[in-house]
C-alpha atoms as a PDB file:
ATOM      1  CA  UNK A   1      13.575 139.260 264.500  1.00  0.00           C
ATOM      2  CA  UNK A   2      15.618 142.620 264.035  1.00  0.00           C
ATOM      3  CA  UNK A   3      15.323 142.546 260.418  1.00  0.00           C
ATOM      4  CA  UNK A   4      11.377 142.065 260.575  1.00  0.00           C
ATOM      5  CA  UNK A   5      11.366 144.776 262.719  1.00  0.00           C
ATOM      6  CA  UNK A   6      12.961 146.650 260.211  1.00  0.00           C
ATOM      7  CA  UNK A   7      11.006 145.739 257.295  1.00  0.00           C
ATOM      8  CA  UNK A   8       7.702 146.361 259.192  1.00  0.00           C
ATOM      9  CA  UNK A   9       9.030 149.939 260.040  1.00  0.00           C
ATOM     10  CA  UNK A  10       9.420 150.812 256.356  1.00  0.00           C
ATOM     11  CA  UNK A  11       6.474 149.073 255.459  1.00  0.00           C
ATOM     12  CA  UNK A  12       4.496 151.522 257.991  1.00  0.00           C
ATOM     13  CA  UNK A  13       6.699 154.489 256.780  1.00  0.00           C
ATOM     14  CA  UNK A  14       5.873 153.876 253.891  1.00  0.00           C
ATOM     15  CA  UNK A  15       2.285 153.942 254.075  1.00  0.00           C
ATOM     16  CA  UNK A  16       2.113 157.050 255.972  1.00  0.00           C
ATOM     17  CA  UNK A  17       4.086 158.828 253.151  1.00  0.00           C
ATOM     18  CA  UNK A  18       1.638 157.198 250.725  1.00  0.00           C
ATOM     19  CA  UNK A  19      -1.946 157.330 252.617  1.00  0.00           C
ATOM     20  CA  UNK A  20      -1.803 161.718 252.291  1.00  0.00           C
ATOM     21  CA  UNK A  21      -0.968 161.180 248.241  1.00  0.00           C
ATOM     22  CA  UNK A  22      -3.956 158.735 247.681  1.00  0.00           C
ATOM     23  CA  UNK A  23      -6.538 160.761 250.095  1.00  0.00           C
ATOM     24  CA  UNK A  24      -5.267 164.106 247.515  1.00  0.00           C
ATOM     25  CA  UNK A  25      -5.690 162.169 244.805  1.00  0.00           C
ATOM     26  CA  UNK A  26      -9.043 160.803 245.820  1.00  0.00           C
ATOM     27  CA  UNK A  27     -10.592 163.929 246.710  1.00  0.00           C
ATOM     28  CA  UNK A  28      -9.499 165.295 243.190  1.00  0.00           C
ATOM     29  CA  UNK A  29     -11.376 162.876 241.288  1.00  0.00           C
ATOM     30  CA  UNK A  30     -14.530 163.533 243.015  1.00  0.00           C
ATOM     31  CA  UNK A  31     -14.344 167.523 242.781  1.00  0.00           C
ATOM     32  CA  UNK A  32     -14.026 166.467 238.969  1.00  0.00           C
ATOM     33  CA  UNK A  33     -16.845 164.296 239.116  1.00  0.00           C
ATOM     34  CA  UNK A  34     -14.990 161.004 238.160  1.00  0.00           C
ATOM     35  CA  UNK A  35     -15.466 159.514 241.321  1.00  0.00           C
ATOM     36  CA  UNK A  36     -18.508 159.226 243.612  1.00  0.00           C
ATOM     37  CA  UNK A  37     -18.481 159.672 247.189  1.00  0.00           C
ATOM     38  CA  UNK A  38     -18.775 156.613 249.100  1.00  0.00           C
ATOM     39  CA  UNK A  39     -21.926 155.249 249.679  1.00  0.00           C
ATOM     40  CA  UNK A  40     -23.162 155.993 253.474  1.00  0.00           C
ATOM     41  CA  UNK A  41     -23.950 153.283 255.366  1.00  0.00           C
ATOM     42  CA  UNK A  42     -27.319 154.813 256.815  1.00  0.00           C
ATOM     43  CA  UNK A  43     -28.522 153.105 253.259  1.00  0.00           C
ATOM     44  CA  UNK A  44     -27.820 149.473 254.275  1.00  0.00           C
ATOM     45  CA  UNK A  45     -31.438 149.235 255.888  1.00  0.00           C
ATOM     46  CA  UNK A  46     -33.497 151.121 252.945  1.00  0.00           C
ATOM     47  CA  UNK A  47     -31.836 148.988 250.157  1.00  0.00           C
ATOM     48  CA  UNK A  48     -31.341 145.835 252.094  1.00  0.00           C
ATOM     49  CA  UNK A  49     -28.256 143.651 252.024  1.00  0.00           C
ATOM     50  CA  UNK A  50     -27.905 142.265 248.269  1.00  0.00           C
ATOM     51  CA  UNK A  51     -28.587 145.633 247.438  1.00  0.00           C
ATOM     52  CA  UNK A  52     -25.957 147.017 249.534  1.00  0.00           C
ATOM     53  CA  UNK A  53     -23.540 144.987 248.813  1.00  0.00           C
ATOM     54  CA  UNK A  54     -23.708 145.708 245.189  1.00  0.00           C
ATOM     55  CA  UNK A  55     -23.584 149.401 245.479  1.00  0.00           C
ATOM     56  CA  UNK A  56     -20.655 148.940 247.677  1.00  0.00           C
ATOM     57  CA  UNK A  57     -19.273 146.865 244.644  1.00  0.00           C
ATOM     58  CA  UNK A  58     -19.820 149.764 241.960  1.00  0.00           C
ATOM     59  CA  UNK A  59     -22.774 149.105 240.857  1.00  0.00           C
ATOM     60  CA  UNK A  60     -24.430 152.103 242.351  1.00  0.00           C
ATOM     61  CA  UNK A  61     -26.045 152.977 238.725  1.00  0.00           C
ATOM     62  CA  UNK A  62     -27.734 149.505 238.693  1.00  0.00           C
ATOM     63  CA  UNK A  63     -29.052 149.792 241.971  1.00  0.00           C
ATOM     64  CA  UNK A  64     -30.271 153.412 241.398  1.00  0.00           C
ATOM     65  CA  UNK A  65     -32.065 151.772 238.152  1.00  0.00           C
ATOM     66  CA  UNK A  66     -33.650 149.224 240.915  1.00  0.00           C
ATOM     67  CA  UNK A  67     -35.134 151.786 243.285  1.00  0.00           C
ATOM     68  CA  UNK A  68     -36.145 153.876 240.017  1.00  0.00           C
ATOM     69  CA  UNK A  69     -38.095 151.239 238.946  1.00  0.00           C
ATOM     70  CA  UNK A  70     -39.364 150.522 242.379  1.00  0.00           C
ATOM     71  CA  UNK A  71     -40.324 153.640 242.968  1.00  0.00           C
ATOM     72  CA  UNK A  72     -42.360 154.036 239.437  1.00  0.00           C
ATOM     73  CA  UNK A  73     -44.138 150.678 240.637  1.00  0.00           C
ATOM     74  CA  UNK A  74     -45.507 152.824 243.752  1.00  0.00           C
ATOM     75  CA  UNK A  75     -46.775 155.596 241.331  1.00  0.00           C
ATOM     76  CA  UNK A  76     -48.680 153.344 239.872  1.00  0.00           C
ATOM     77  CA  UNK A  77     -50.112 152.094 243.009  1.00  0.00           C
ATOM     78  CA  UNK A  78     -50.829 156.114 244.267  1.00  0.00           C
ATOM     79  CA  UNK A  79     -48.004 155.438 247.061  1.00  0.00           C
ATOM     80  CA  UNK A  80     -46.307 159.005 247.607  1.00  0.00           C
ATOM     81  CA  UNK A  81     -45.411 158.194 250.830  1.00  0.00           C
ATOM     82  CA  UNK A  82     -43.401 155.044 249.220  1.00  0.00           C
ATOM     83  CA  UNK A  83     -42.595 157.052 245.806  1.00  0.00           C
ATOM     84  CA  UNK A  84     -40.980 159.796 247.771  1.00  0.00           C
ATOM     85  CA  UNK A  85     -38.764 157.375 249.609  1.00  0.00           C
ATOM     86  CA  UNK A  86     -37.383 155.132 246.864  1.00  0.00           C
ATOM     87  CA  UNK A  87     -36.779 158.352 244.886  1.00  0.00           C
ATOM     88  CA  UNK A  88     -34.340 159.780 247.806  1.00  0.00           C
ATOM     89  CA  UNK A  89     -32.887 156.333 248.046  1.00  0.00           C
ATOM     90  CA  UNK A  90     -32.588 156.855 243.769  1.00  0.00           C
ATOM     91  CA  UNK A  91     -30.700 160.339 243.817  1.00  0.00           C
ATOM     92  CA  UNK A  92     -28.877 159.945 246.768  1.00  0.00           C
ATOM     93  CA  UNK A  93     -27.032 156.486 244.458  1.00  0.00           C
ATOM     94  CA  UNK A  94     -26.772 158.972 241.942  1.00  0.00           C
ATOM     95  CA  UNK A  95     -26.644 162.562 242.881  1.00  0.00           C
ATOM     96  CA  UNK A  96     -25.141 163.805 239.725  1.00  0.00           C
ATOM     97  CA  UNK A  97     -28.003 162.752 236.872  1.00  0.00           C
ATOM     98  CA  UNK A  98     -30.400 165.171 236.890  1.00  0.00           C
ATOM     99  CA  UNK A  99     -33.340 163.224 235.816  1.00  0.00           C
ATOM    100  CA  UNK A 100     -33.506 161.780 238.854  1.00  0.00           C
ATOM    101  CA  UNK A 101     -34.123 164.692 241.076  1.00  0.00           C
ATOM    102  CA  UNK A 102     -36.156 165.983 238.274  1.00  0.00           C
ATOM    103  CA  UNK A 103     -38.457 163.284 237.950  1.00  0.00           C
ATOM    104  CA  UNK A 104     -38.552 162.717 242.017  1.00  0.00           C
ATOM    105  CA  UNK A 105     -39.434 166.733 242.287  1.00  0.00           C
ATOM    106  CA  UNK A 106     -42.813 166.897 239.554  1.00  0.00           C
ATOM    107  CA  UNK A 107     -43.856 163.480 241.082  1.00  0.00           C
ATOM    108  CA  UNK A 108     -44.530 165.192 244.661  1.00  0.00           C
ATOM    109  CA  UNK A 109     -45.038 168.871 243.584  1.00  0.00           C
ATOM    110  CA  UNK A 110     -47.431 167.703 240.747  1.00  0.00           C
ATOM    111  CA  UNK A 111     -48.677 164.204 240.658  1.00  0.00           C
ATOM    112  CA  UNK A 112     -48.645 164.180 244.478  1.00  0.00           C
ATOM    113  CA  UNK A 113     -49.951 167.240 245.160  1.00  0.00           C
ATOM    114  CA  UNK A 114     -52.520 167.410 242.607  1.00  0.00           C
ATOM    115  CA  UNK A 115     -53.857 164.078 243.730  1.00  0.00           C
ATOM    116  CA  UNK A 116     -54.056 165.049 247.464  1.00  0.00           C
ATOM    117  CA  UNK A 117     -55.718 168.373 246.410  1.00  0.00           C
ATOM    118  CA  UNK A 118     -58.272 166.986 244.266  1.00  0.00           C
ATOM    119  CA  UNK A 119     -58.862 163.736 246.903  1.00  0.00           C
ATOM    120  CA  UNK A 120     -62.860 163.863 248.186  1.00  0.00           C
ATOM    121  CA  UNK A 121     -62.355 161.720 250.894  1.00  0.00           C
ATOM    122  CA  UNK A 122     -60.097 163.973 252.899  1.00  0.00           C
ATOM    123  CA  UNK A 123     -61.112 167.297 254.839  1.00  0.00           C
ATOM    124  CA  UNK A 124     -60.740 170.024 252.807  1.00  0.00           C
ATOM    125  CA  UNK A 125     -58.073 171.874 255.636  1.00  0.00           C
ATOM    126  CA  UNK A 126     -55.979 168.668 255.057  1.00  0.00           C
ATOM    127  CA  UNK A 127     -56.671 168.367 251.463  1.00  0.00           C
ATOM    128  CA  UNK A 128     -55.174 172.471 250.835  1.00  0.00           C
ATOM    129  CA  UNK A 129     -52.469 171.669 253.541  1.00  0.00           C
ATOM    130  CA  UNK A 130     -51.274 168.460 251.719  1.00  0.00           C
ATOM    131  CA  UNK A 131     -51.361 170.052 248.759  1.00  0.00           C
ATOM    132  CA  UNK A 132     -48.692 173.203 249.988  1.00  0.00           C
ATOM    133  CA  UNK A 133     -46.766 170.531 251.414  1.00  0.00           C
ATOM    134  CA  UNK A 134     -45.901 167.915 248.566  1.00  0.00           C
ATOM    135  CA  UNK A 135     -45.296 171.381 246.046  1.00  0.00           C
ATOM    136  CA  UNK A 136     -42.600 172.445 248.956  1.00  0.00           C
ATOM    137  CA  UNK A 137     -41.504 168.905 248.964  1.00  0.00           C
ATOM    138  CA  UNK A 138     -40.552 169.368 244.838  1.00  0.00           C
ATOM    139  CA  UNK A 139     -39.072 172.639 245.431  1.00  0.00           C
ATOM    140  CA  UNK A 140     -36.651 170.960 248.261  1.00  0.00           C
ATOM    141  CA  UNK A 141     -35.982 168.295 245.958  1.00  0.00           C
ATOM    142  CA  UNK A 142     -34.529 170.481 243.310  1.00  0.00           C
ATOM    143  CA  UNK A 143     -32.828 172.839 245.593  1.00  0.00           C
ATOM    144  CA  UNK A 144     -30.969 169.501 246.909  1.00  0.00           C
ATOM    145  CA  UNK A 145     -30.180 168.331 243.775  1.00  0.00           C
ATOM    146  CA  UNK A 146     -29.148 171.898 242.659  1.00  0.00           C
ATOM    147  CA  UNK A 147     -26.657 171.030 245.546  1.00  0.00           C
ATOM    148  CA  UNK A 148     -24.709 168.895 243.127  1.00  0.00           C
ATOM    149  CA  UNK A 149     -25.576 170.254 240.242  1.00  0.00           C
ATOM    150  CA  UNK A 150     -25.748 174.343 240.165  1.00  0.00           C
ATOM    151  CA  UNK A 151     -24.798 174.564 236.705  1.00  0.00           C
ATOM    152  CA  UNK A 152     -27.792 172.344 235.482  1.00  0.00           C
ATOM    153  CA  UNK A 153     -30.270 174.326 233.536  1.00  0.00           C
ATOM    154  CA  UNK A 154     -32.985 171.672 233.340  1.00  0.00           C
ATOM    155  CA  UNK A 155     -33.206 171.487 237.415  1.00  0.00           C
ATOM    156  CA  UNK A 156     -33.272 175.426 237.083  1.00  0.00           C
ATOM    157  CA  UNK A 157     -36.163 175.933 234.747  1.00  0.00           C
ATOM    158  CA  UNK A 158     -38.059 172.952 237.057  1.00  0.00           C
ATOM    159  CA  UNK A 159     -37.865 175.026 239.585  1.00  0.00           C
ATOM    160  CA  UNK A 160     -38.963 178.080 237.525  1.00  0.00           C
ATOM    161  CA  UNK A 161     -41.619 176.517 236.287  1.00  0.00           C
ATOM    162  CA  UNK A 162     -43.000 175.168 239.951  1.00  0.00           C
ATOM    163  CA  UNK A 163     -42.662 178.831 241.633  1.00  0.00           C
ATOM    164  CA  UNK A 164     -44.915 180.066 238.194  1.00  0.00           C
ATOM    165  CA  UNK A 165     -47.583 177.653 238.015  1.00  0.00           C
ATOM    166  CA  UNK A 166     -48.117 175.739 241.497  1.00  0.00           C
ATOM    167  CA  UNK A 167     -47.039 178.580 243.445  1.00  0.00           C
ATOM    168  CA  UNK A 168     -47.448 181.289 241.858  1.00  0.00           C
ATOM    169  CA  UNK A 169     -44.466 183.474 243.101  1.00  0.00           C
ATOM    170  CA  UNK A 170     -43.344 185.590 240.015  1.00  0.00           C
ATOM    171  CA  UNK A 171     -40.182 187.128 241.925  1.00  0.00           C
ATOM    172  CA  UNK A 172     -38.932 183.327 242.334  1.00  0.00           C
ATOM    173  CA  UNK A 173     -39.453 182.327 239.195  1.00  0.00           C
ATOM    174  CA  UNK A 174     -37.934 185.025 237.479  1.00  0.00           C
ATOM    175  CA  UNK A 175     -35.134 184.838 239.645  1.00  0.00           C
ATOM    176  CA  UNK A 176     -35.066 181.036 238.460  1.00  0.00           C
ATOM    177  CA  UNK A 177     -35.394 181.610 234.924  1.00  0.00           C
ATOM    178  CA  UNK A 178     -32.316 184.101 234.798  1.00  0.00           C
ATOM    179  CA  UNK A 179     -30.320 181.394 236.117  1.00  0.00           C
ATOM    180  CA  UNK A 180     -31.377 179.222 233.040  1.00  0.00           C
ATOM    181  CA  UNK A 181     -30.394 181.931 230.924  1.00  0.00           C
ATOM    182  CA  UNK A 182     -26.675 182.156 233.025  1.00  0.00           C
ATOM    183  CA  UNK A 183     -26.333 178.837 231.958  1.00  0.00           C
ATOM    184  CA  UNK A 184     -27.663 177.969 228.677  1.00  0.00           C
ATOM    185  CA  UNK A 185     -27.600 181.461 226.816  1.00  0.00           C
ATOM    186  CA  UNK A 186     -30.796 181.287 225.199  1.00  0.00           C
ATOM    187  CA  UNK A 187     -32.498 184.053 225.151  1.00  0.00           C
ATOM    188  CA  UNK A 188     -36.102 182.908 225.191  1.00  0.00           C
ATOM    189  CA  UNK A 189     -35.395 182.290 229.057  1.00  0.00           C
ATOM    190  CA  UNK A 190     -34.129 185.799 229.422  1.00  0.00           C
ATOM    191  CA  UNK A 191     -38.006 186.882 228.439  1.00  0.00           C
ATOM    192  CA  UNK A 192     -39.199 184.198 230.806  1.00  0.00           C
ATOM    193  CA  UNK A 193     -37.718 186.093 233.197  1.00  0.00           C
ATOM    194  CA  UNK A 194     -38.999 189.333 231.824  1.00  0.00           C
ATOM    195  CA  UNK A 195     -42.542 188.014 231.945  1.00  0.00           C
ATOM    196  CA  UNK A 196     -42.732 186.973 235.951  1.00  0.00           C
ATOM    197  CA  UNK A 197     -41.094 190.124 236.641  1.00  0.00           C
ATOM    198  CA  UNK A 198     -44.182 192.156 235.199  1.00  0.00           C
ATOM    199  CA  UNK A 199     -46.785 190.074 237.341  1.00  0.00           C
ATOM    200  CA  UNK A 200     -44.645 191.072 240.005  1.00  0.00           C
ATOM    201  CA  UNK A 201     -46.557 193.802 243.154  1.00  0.00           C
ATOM    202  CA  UNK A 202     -43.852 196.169 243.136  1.00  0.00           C
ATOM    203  CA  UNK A 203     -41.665 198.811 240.937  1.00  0.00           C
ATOM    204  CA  UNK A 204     -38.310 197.095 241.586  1.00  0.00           C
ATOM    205  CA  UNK A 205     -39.685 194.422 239.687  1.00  0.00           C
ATOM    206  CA  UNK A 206     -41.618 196.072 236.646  1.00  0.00           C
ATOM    207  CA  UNK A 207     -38.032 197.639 236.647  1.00  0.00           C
ATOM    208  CA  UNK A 208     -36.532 194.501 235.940  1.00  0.00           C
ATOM    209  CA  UNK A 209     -38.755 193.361 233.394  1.00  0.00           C
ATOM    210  CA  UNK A 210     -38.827 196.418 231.295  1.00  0.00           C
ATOM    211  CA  UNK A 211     -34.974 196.010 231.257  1.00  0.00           C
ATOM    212  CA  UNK A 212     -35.168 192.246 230.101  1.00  0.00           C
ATOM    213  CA  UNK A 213     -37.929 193.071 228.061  1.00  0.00           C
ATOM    214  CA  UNK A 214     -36.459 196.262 226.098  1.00  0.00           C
ATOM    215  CA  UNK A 215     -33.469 194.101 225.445  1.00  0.00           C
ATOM    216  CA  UNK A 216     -35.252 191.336 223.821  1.00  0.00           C
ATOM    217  CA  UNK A 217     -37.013 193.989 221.687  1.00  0.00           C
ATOM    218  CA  UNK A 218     -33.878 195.678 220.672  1.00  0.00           C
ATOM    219  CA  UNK A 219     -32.438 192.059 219.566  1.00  0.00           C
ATOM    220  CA  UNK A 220     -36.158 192.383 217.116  1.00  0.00           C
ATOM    221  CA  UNK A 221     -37.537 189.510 219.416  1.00  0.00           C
ATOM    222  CA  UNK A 222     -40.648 191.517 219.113  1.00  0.00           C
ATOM    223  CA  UNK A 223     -42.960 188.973 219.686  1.00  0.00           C
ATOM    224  CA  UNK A 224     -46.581 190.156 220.342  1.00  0.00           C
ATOM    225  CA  UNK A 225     -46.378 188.656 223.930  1.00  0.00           C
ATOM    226  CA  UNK A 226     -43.049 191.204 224.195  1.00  0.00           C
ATOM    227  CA  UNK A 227     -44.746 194.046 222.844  1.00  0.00           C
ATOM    228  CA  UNK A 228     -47.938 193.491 225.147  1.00  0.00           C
ATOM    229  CA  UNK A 229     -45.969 193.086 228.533  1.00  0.00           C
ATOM    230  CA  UNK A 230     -43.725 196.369 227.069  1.00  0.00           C
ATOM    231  CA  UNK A 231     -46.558 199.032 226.299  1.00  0.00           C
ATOM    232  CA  UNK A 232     -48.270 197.905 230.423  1.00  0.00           C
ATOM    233  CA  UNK A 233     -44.724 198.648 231.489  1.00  0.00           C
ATOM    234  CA  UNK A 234     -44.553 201.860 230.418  1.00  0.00           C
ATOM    235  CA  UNK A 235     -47.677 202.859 231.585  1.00  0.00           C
ATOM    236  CA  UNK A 236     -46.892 201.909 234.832  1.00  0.00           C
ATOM    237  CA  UNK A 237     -43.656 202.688 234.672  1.00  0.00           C
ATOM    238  CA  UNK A 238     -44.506 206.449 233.253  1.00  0.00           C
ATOM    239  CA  UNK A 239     -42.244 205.695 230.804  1.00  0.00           C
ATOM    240  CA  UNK A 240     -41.524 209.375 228.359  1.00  0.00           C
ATOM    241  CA  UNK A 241     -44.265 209.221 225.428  1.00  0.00           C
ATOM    242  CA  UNK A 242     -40.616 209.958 223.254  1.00  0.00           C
ATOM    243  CA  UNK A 243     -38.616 206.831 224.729  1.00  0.00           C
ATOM    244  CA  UNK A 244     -41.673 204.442 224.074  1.00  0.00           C
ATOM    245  CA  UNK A 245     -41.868 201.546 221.581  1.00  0.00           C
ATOM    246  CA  UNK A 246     -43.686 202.779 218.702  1.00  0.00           C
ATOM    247  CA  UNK A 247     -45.981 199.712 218.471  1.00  0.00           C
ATOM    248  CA  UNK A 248     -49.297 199.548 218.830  1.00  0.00           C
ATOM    249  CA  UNK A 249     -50.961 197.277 221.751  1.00  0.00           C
ATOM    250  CA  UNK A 250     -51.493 193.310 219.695  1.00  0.00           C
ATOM    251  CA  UNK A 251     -54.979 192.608 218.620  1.00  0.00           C
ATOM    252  CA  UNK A 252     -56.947 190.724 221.382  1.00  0.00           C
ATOM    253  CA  UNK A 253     -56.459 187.766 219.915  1.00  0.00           C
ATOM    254  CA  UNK A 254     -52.995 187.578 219.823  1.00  0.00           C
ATOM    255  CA  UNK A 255     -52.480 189.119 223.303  1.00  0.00           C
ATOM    256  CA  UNK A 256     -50.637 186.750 226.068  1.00  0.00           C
ATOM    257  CA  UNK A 257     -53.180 184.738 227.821  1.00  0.00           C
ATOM    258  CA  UNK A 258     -55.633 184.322 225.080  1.00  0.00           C
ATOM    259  CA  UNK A 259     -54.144 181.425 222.995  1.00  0.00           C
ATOM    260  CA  UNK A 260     -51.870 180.048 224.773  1.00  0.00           C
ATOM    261  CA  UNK A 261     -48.529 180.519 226.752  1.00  0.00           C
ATOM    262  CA  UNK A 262     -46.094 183.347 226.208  1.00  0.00           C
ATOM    263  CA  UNK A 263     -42.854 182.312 224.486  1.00  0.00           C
END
């Protein structure tokens, strides 16, 4: 009896030492992204047991390609209620691919939103309303998948790209854009940036874009988009007639706006 005693003493010893090395070791792996967090149980209901079960069993990419698939099912069927749920069930399996919260974010701040806006049968308070709500719903989205993933560039310029043409917040966007250009070091995103800060209301932000801008020109990125947004700058910007570019304004046709998208 007194040696069992014994044994089970070092045997709990033991695994008291150990249980501190493993947690370290544990929590390592998933700052470095080579080990998920565990899956919370709160999912058990949404996925249902089989489901469960095999996510507990690491198969949590499997079952993330389930509810994907699920959820495209209920796109087809103009479900956003249903789309919007399998889609949070999708990233939450796999927070760290950014398709995911990409493709969950246009689905409700485009697809969602657009079809809500653009639905007849509905009032059109509710219609406008639904509309603001499912484009906040994308930008949440991205901001919680930007959660995991602040170094992503794509989830960035999705967000960009939301605040510039569903809300139309140039400040945000721009603010967006710069991260894209943090990231990825491409300068085209840089000029992005440049752009939404000249539609901006206020000096601070003409500031801005002339800066972005001028740089981009000095590189000889003078596209005629570039030169445009640079000669309105320094008019409003009272920029000396001796520091200004020494371009003149684009023909009309080749002005921003009139054949398609700045670049």
């Amino acid at each position: 009896m007194k040696r069992q005693l014994q044994a089970l003493t070092v045997f709990l010893l033991l695994g008291a030492v150990k249980l501190p090395v493993e947690e370290a070791a544990t929590a390592h792996l998933r700052v470095a992204k080579l080990l998920s967090k565990p899956i919370a149980l709160s999912l058990r209901e949404n996925l249902g047991q089989m489901s469960f079960a095999a996510a507990l069993g690491g198969l949590r990419s499997l079952v993330a390609s389930m509810t994907y698939l699920r959820a495209y099912r209920e796109w087809e069927n103009i479900n956003w209620g249903k789309v919007d749920s399998l889609f949070q069930l999708t990233t939450r399996l796999q927070p760290t691919y950014s398709n995911y919260w990409d493709e969950a974010s246009w689905h409700m701040a485009y697809n969602a939103a657009s079809s809500y806006l653009y639905n007849e049968e509905l009032n059109h308070m509710v219609r406008g309303k639904l509309f603001e709500q499912h484009i906040q719903r994308g930008i949440d989205i991205l901001n919680e998948g930007l959660v995991y993933l602040p170094n992503d560039a794509r989830l960035w310029s999705a967000l960009a790209e939301i605040y510039e043409r569903r809300v139309h917040n140039p400040q945000k966007a721009a603010e967006c854009y710069l991260q894209v250009h943090r990231i990825s070091h491409n300068d085209r995103y840089a000029r992005f940036a440049g752009y939404q800060y000249a539609q901006a209301p206020n000096r601070d932000s003409w500031q801005k874009a002339y800066a972005l801008l001028k740089v981009a020109y000095d590189k000889k990125q003078r596209l005629p988009s570039v030169i445009e947004q640079l000669k309105n700058l320094e008019e409003k910007l009272n920029i000396p007639l001796m520091k200004r570019i020494p371009e003149a304004r684009p023909a009309m046709e080749n002005r921003p706006g009139m054949v398609g998208p700045m670049q």
